[in-house]
C-alpha atoms as a PDB file:
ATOM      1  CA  UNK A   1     -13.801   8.281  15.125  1.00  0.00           C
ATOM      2  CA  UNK A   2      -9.999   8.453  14.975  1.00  0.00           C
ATOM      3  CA  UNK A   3      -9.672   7.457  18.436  1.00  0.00           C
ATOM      4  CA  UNK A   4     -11.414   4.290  17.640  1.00  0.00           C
ATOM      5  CA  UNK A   5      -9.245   3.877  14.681  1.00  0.00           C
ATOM      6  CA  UNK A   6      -6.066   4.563  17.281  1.00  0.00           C
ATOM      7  CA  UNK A   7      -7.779   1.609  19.702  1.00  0.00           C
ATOM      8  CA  UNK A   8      -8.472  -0.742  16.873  1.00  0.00           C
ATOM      9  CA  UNK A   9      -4.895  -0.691  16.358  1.00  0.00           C
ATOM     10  CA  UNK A  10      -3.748  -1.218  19.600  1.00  0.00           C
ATOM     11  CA  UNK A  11      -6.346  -4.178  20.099  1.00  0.00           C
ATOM     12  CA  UNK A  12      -5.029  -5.493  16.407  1.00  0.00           C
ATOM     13  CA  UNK A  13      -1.074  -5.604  17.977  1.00  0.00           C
ATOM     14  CA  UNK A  14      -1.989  -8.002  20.110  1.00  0.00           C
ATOM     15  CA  UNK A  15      -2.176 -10.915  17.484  1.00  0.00           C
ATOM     16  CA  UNK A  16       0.352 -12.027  14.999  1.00  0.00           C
ATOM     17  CA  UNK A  17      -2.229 -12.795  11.933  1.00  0.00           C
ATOM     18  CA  UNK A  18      -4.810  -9.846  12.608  1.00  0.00           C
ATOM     19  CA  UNK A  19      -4.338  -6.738  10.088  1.00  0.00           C
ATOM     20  CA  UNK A  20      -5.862  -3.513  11.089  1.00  0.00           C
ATOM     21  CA  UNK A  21      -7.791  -2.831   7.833  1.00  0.00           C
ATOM     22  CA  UNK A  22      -9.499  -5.949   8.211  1.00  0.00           C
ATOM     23  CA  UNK A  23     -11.098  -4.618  11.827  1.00  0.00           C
ATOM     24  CA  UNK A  24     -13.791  -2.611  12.304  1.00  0.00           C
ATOM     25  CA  UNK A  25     -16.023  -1.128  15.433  1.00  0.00           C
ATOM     26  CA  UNK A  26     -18.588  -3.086  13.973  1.00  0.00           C
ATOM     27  CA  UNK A  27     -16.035  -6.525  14.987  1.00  0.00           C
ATOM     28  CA  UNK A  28     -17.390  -9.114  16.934  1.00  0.00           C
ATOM     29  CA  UNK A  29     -13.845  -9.385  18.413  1.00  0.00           C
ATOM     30  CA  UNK A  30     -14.421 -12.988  20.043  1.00  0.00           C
ATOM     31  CA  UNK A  31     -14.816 -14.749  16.529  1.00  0.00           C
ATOM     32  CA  UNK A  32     -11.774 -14.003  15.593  1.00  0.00           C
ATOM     33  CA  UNK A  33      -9.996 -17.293  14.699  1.00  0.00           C
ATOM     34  CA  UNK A  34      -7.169 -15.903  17.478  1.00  0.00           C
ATOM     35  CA  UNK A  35      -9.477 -15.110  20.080  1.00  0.00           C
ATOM     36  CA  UNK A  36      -8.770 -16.794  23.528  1.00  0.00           C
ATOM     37  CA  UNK A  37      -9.227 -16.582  27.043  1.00  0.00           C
ATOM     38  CA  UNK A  38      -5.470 -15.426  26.930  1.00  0.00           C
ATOM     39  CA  UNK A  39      -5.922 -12.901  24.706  1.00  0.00           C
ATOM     40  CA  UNK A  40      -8.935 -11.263  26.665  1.00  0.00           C
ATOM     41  CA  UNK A  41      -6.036 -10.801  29.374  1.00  0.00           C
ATOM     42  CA  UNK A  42      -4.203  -9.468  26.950  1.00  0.00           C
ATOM     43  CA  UNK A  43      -6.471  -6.508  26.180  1.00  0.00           C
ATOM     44  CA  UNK A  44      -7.333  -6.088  29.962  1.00  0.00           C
ATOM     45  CA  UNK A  45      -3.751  -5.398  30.203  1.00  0.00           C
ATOM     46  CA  UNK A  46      -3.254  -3.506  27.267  1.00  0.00           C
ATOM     47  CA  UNK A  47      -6.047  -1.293  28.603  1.00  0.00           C
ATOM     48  CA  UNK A  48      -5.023  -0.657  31.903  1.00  0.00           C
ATOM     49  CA  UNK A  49      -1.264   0.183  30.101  1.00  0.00           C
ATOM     50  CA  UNK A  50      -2.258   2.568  27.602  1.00  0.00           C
ATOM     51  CA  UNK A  51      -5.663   3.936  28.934  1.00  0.00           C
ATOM     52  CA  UNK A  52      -4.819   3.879  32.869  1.00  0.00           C
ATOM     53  CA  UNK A  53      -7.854   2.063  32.902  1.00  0.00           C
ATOM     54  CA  UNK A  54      -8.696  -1.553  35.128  1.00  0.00           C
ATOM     55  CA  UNK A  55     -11.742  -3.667  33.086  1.00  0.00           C
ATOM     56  CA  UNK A  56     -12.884  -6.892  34.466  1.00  0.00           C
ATOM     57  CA  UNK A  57     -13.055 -10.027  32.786  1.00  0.00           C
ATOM     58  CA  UNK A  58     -16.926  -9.794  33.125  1.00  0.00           C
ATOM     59  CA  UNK A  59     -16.711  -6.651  31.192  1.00  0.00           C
ATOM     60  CA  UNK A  60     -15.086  -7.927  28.483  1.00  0.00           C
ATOM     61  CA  UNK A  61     -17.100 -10.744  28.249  1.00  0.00           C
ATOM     62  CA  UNK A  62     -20.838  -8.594  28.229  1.00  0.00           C
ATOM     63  CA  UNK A  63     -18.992  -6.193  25.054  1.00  0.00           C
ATOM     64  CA  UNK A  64     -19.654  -7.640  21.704  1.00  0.00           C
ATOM     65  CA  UNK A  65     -18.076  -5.806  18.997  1.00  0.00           C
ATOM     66  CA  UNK A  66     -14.728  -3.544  19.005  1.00  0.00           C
ATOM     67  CA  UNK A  67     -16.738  -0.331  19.450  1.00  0.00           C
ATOM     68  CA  UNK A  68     -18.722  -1.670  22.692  1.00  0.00           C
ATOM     69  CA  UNK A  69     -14.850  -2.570  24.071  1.00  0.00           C
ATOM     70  CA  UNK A  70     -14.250   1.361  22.859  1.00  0.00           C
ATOM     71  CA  UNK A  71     -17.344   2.547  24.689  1.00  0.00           C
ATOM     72  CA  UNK A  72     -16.369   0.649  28.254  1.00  0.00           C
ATOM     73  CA  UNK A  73     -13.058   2.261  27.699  1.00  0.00           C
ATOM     74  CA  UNK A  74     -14.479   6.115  27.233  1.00  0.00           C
ATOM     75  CA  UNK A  75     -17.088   5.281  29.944  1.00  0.00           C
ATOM     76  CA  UNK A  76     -14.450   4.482  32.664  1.00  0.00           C
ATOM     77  CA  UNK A  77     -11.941   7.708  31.585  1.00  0.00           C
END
């Protein structure tokens, strides 16, 4: 659980207005009112830079909430 806490953070410093506490696994990241097509780059390269890990933008599109983002993450390690 705390490493979903640790990639909830890191998925949280992408955006200026997003606090941490307010973010769960249970997120459906793409409603939040900051979510763009630039910011699913954004985590594709924050993933590949902390996790040594390369996710397409298919991927990211067919994961729904934080923890499915999580699960793609532990699948590919």
């Amino acid at each position: 659980m705390e490493e979903l806490k640790e990639f909830i953070s890191k998925f949280t410093d992408l955006f200026d207005n997003v606090d941490t506490d307010s973010l769960s696994g249970d997120t459906e990241f793409r409603y939040l009112d900051e979510w763009s097509s630039l910011s699913a780059l954004s985590v594709i390269a924050m993933i590949d830079e902390e996790y040594g890990i390369s996710v397409s933008s298919m991927e990211i599109r067919k994961a729904a909430t934080l923890s499915d983002l999580f699960e793609l993450v532990k699948s590919k390690k």
